[in-house]
C-alpha atoms as a PDB file:
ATOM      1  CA  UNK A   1     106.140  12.939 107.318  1.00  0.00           C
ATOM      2  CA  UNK A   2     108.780  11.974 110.168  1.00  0.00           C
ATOM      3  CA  UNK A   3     109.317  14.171 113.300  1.00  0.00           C
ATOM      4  CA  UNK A   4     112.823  15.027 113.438  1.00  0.00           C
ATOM      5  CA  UNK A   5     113.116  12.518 116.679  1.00  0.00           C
ATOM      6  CA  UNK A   6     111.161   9.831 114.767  1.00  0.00           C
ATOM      7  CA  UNK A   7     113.241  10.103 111.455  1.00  0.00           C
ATOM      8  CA  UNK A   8     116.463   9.877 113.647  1.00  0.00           C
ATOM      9  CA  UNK A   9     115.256   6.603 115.310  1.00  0.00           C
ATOM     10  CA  UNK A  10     114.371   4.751 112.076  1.00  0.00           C
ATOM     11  CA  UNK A  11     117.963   6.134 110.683  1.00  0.00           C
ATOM     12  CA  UNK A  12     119.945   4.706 114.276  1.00  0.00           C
ATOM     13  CA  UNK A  13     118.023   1.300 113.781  1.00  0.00           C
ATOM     14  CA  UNK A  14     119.463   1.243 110.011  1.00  0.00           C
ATOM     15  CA  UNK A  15     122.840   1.871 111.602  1.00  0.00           C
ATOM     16  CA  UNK A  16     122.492  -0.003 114.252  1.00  0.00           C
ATOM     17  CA  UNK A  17     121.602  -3.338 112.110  1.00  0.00           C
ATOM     18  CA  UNK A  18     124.266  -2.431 109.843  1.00  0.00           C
ATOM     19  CA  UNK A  19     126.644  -1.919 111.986  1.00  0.00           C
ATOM     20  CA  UNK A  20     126.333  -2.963 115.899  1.00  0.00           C
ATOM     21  CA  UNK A  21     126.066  -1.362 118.977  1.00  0.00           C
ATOM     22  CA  UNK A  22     129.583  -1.093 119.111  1.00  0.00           C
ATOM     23  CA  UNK A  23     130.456   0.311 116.189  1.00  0.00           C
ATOM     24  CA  UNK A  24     127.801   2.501 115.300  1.00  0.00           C
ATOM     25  CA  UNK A  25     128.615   5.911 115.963  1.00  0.00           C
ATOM     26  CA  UNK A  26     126.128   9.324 116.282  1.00  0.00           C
ATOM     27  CA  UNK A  27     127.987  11.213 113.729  1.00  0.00           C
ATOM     28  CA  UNK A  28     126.674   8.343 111.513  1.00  0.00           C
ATOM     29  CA  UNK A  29     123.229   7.989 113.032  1.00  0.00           C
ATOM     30  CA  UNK A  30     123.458  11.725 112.496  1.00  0.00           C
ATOM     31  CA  UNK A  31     124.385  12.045 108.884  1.00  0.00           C
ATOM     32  CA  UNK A  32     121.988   8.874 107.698  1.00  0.00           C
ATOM     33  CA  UNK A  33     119.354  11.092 109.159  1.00  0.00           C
ATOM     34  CA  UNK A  34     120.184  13.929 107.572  1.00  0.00           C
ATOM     35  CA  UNK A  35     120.546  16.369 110.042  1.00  0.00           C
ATOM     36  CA  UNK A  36     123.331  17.657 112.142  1.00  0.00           C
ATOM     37  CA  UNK A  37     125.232  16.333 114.844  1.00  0.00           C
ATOM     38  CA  UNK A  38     123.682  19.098 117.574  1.00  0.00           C
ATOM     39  CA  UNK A  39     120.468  18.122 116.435  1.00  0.00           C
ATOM     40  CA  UNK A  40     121.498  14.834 117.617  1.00  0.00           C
ATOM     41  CA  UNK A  41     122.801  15.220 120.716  1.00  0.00           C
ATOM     42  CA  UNK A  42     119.494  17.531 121.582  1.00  0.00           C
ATOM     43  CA  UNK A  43     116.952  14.442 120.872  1.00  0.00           C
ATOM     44  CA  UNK A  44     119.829  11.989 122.539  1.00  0.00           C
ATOM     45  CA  UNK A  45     122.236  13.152 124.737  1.00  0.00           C
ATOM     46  CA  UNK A  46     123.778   9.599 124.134  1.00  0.00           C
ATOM     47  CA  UNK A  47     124.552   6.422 121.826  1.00  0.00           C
ATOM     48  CA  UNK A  48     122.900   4.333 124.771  1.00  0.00           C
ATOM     49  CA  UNK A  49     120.124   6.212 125.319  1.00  0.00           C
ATOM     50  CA  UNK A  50     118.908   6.062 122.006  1.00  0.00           C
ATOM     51  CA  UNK A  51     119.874   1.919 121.273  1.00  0.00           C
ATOM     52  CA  UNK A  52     117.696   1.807 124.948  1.00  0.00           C
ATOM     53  CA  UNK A  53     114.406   4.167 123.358  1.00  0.00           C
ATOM     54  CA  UNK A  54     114.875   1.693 119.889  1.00  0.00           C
ATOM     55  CA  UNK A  55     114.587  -1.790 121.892  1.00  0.00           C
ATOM     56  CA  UNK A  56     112.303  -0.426 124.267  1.00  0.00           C
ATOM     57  CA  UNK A  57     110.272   0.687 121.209  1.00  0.00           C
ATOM     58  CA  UNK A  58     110.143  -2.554 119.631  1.00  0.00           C
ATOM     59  CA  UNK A  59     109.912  -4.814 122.512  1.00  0.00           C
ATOM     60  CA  UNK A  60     106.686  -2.968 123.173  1.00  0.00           C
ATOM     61  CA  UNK A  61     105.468  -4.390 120.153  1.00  0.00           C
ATOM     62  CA  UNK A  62     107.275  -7.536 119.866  1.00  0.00           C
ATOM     63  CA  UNK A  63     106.401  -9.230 123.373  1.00  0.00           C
ATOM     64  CA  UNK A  64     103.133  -8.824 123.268  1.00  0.00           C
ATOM     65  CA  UNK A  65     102.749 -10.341 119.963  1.00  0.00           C
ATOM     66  CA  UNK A  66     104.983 -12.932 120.895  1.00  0.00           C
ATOM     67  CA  UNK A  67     102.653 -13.977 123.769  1.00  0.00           C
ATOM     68  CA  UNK A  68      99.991 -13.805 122.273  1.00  0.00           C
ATOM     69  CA  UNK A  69     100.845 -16.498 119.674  1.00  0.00           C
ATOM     70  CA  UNK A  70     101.967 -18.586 122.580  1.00  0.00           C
ATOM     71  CA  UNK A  71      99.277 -18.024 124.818  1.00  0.00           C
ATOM     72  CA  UNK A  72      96.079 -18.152 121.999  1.00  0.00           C
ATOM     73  CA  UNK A  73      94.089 -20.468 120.705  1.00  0.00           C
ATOM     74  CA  UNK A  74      95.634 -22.016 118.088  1.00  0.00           C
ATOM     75  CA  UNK A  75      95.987 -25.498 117.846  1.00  0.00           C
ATOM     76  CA  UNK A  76      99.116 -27.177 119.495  1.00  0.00           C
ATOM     77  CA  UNK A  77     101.225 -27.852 116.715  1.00  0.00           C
ATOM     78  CA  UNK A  78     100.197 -24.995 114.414  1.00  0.00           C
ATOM     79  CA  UNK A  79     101.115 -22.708 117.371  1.00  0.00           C
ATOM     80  CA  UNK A  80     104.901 -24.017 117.410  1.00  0.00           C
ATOM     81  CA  UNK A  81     105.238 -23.206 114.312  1.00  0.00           C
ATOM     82  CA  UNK A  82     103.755 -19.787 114.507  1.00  0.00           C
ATOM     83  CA  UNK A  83     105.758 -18.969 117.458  1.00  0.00           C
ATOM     84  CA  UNK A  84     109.067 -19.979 115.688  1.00  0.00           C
ATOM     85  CA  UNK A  85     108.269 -18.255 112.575  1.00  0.00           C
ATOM     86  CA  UNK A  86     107.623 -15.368 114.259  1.00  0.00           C
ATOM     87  CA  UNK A  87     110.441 -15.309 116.749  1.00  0.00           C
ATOM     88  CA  UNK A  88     113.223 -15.798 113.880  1.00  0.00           C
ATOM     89  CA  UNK A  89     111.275 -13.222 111.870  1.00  0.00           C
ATOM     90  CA  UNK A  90     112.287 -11.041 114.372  1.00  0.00           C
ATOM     91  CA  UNK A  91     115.554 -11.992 115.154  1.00  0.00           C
ATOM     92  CA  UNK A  92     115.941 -11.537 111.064  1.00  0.00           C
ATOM     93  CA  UNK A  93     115.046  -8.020 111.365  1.00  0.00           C
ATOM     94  CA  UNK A  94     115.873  -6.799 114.383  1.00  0.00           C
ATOM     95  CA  UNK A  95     119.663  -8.223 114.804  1.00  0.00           C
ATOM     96  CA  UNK A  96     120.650  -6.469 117.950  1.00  0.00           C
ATOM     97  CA  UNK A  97     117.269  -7.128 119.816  1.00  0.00           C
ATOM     98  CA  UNK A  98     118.163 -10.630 121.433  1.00  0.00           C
ATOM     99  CA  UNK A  99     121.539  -9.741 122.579  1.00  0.00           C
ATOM    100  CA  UNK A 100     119.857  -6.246 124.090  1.00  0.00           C
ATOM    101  CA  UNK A 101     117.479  -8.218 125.617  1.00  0.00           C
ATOM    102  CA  UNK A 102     120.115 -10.620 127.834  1.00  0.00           C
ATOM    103  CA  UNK A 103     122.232  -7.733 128.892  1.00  0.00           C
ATOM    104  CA  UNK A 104     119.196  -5.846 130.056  1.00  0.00           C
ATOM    105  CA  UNK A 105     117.776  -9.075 131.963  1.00  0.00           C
ATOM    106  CA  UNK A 106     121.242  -9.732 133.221  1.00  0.00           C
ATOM    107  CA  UNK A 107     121.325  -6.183 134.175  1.00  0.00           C
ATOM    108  CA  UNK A 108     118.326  -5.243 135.797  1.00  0.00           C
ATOM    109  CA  UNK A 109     116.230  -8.107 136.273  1.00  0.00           C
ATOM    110  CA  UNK A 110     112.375  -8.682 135.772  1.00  0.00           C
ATOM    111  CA  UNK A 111     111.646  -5.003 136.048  1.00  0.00           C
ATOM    112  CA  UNK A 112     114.011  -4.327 132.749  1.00  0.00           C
ATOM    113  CA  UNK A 113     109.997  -6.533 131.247  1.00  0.00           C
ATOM    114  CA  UNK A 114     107.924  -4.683 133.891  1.00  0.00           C
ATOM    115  CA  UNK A 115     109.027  -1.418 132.855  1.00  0.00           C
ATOM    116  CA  UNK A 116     108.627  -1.681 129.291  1.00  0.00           C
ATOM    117  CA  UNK A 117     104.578  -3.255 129.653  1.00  0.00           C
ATOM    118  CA  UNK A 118     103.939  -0.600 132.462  1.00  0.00           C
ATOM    119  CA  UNK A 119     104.054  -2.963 135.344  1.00  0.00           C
ATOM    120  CA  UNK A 120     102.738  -5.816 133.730  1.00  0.00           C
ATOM    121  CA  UNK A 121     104.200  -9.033 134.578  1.00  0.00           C
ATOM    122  CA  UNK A 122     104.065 -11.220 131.342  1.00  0.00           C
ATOM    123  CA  UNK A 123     102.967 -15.181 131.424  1.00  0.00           C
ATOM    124  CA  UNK A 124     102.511 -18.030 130.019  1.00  0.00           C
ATOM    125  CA  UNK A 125      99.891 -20.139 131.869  1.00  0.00           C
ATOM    126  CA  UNK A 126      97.707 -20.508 129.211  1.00  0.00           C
ATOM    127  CA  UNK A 127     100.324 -22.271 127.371  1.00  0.00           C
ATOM    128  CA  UNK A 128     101.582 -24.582 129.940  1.00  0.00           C
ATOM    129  CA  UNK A 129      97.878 -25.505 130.295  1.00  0.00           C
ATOM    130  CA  UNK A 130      98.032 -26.160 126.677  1.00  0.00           C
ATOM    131  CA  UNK A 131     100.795 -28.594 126.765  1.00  0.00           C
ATOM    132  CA  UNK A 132      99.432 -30.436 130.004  1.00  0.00           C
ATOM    133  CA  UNK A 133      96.511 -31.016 128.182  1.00  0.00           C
ATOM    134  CA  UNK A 134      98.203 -32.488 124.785  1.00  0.00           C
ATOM    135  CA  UNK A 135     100.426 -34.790 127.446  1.00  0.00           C
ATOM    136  CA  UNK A 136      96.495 -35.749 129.365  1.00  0.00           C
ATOM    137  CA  UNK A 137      95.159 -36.849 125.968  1.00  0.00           C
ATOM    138  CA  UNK A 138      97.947 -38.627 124.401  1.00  0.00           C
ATOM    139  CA  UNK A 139      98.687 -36.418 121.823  1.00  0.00           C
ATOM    140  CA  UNK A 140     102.562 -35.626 122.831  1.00  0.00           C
ATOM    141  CA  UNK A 141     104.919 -37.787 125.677  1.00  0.00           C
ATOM    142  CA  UNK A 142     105.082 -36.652 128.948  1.00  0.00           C
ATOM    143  CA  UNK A 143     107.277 -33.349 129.442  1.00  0.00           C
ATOM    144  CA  UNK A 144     107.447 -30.242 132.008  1.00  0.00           C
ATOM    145  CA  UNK A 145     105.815 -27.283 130.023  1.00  0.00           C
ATOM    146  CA  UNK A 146     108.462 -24.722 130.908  1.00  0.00           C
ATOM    147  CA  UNK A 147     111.458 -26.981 129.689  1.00  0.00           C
ATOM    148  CA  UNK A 148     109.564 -27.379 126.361  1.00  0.00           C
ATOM    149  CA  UNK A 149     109.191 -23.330 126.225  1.00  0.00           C
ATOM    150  CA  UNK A 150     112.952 -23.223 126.941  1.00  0.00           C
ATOM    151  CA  UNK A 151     113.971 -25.825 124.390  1.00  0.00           C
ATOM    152  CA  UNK A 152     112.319 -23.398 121.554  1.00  0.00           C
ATOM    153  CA  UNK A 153     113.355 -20.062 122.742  1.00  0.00           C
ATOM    154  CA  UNK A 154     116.996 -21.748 122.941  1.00  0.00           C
ATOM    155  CA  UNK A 155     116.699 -23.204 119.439  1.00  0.00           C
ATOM    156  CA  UNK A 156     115.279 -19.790 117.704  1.00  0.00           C
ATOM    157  CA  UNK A 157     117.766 -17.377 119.872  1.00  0.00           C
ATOM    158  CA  UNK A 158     120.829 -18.908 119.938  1.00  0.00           C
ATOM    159  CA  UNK A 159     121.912 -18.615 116.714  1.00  0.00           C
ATOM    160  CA  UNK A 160     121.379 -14.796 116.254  1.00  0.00           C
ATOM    161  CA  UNK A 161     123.462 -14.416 119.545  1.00  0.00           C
ATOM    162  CA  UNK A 162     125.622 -16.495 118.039  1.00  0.00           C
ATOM    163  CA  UNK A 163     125.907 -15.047 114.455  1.00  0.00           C
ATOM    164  CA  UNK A 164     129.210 -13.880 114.315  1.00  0.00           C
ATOM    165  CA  UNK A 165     130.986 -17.396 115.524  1.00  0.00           C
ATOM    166  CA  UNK A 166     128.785 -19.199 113.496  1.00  0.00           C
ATOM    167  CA  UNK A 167     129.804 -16.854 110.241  1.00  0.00           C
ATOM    168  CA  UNK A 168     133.191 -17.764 111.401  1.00  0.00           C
ATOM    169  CA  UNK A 169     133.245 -21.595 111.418  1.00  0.00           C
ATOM    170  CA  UNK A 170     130.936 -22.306 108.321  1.00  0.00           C
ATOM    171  CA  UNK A 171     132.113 -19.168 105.923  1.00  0.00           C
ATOM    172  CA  UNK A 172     129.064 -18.127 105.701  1.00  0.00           C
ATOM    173  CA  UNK A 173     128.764 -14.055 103.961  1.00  0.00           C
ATOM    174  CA  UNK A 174     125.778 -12.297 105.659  1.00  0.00           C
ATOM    175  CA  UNK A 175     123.176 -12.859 103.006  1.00  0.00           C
ATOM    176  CA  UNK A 176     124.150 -16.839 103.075  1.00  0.00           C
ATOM    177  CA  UNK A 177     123.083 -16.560 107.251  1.00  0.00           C
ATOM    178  CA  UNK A 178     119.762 -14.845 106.519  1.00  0.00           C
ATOM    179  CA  UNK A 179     119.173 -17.645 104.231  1.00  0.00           C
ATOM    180  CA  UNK A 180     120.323 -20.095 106.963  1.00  0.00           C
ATOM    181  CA  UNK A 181     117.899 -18.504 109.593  1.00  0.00           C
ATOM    182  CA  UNK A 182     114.859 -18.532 107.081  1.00  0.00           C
ATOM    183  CA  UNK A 183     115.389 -21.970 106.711  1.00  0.00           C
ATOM    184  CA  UNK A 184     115.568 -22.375 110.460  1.00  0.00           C
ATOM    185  CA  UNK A 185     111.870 -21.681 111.163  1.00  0.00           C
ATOM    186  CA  UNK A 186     111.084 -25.087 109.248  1.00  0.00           C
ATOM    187  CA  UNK A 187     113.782 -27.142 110.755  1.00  0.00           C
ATOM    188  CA  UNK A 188     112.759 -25.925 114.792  1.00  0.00           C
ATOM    189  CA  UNK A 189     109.486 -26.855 113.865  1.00  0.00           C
ATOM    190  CA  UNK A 190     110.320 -30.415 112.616  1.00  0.00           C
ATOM    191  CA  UNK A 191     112.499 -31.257 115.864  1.00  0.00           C
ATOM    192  CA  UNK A 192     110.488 -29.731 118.244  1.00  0.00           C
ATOM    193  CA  UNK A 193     107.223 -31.592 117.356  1.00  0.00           C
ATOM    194  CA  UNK A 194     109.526 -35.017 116.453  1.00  0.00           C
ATOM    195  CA  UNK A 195     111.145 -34.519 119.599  1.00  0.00           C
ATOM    196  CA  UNK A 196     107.783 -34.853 121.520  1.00  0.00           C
ATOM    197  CA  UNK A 197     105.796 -37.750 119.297  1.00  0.00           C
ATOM    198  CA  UNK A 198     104.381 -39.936 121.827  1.00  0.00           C
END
């Protein structure tokens, strides 16, 4: 069974991917976890504060997982696909996380990362390795590591930062964009690895 402070962060991340920071409220954080608005405000003295413990929460375990995909030891194209199936999995289930993410960067910088791995300072060497060595033995064309990590990042994030506008100008309903994103993981996949045929 749920501690009071754990059942009222599973109920504000229901709210909050219902509804957006912006127009969540506590009183409905509150009621969705069944417990009084007092009660609330004693866990969380504030809307912030709890959206803040939620990311933190599950960029603990999503950036580690997320690294470790791209910095293992599967093969090279296998490991593309991985990584994008992964990140759009999570950009399917945790909405608010990418936009969070940028206004914390923005915000505080490299320690916003440090401070949720406890001073660690995440990398990706062993993947940049990775891709110097398909480019050494032929196996993709020639292309700096880092702009290949920003073309997929780009391709898997932009669109859930970009939900609403994109809603707007295809008329898509919300259930017609999760089908959109699922179908995404294949099609990132395709150009990234096309893009990069020798």
């Amino acid at each position: 069974m749920n501690t009071p402070e754990e059942e009222i962060l599973v109920s504000a991340f229901q709210v909050f991917v219902e509804k957006g920071f912006e127009n969540a409220t506590m009183q409905e954080i509150a009621e969705r976890a069944g417990i009084k608005r007092t009660v609330l405000n004693y866990y969380f003295r504030s809307k912030k504060l709890l959206y803040h413990q939620i990311a933190k929460t599950l960029m603990r375990q999503a950036l580690p997982q997320m690294l470790k995909v791209l910095n293992g030891d599967l093969p090279f194209e296998e490991k593309i696909a991985s990584f994008v199936n992964n990140y759009i999995e999570l950009g399917l289930k945790n909405p608010f996380m990418p936009l969070f993410i940028i206004n914390e960067l923005n915000s505080l910088g490299i320690k916003f990362v440090e401070n949720l791995l406890d001073g660690e300072k995440p990398t990706i060497e062993p993947f940049i390795t990775q891709v110097n060595t398909e480019i050494k033995e032929g196996r993709i064309s020639p292309i700096e590591p880092i702009q290949l990590f920003m073309h997929i990042i780009s391709l898997c994030a932009f669109p859930v930062l970009a939900k609403p506008m994109i809603m707007l100008v295809t008329q898509k309903n919300e259930n017609e964009f999760k089908e959109l994103l699922k179908s995404r993981k294949m099609e990132v996949t395709r150009m990234i690895l096309k893009s990069i045929k020798p």
